[in-house]
Protein backbone atom coordinates (compact mmCIF):
# COMPACT_ATOMS: atom_id res chain seq x y z
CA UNK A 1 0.00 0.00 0.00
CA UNK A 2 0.96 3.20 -0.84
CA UNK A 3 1.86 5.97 1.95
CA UNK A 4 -0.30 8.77 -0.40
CA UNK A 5 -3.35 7.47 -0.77
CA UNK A 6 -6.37 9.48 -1.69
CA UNK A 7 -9.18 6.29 -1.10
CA UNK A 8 -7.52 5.62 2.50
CA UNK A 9 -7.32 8.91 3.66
CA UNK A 10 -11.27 9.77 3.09
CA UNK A 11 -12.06 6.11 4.37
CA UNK A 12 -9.96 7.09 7.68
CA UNK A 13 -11.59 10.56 8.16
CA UNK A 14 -14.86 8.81 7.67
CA UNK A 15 -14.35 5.80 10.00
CA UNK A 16 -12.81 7.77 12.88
CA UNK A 17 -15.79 10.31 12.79
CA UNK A 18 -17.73 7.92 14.19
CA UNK A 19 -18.03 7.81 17.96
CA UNK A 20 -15.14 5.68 20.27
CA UNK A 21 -13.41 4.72 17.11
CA UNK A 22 -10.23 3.84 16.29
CA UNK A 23 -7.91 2.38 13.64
CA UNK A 24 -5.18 -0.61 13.87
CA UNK A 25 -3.14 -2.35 11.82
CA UNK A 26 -3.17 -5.84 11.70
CA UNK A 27 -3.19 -8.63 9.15
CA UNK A 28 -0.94 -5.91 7.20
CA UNK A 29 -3.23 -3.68 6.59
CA UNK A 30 -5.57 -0.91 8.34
CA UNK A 31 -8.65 -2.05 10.55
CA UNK A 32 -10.90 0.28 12.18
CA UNK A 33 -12.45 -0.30 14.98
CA UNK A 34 -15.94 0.65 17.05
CA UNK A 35 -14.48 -0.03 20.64
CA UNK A 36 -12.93 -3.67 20.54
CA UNK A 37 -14.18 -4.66 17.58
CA UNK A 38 -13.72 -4.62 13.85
CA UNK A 39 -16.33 -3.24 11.65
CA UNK A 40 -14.24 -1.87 8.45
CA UNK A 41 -11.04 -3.29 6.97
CA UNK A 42 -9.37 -1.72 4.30
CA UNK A 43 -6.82 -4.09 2.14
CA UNK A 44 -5.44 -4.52 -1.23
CA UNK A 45 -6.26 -8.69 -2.87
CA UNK A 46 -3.68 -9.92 -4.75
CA UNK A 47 -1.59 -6.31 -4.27
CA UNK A 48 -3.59 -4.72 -7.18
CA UNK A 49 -7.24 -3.69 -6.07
CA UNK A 50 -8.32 -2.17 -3.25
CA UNK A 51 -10.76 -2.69 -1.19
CA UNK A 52 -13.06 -1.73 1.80
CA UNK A 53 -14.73 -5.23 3.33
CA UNK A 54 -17.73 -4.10 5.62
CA UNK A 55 -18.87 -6.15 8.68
CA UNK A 56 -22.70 -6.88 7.60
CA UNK A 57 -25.47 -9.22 9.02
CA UNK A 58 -25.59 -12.24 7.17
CA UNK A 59 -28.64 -11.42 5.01
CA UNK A 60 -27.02 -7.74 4.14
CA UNK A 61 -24.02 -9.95 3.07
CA UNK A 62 -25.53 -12.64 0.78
CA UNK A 63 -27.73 -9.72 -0.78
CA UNK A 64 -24.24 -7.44 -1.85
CA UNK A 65 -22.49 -10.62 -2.84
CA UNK A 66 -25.06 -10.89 -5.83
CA UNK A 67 -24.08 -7.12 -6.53
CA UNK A 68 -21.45 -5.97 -9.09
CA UNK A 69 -18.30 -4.66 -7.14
CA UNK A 70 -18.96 -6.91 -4.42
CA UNK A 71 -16.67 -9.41 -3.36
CA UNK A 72 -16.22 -12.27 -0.82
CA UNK A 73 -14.47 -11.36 1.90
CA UNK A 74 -11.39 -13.61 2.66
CA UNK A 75 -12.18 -13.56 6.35
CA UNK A 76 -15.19 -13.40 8.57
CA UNK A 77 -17.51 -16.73 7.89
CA UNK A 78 -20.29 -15.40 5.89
CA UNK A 79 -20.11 -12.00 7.93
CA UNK A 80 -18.29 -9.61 5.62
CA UNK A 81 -18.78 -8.24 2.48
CA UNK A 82 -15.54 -6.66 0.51
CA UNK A 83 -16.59 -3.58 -2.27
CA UNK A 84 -14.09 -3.41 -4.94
CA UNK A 85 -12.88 -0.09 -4.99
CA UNK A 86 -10.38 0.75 -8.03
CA UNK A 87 -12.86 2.70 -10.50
CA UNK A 88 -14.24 5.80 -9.07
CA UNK A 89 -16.02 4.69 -5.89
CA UNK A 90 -19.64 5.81 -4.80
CA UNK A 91 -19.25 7.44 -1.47
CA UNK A 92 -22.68 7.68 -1.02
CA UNK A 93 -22.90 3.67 -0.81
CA UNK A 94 -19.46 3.71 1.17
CA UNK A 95 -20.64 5.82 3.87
CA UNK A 96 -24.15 4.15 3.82
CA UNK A 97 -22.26 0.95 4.45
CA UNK A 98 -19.19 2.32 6.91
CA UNK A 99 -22.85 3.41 9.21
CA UNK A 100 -24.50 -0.31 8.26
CA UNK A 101 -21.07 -1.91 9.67
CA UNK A 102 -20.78 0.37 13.13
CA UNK A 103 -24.09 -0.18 13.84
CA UNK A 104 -23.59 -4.17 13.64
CA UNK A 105 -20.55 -3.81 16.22
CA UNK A 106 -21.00 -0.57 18.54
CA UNK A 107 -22.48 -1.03 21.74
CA UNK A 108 -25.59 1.25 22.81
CA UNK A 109 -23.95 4.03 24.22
CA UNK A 110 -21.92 4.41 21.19
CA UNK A 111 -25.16 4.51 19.32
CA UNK A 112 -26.86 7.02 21.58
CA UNK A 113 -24.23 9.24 20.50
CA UNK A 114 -23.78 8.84 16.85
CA UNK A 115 -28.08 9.50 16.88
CA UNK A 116 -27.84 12.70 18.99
CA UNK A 117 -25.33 14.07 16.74
């Protein structure tokens, strides 16, 4: 991954927004996290597209997998859904999704805040 990059840095100002989150790195690449837990990953498959793999309900998932740009996620048992993200993405369905995702892993309080703001 590249140091400059345009996609990450919007994904991270996005992500971290969102009440008590954070990002890590692990599994080489950036994570971000709502508390303890996971809800966007950002990676590159096979070192030539990126992508942004969203932590979905298992319905959510199944539906987006039938979707062009969607991919299965490498990890996650059924749980994640991975958007292909080399054209020009739609940030209107990114952020739609980034919200889907924290709402699947943040615990109440964090979602008292995210609705009062």
């Amino acid at each position: 991954m590249s140091a400059d990059d345009p996609l990450l840095d919007r994904l991270r100002r996005l992500c971290l927004s969102l009440p008590e989150t954070s990002e890590a790195d692990s599994w080489g690449h950036p994570n971000f996290k709502a508390g303890k837990r996971v809800f966007v990953a950002y990676e590159w498959l096979k070192d030539r597209v990126p992508t942004i793999a969203f932590r979905l309900d298992p319905q959510d998932v199944r539906r987006y997998a039938k979707q062009r740009g969607f991919v299965a996620t490498p990890f996650g048992r059924g749980q994640w859904i991975s958007l292909e993200a080399d054209r020009r993405p739609k940030w209107s369905l990114i952020e739609a999704l980034v919200l889907k995702s924290y709402r699947v892993v943040a615990l109440q309080r964090m979602l008292r805040a995210l609705d009062l703001r």
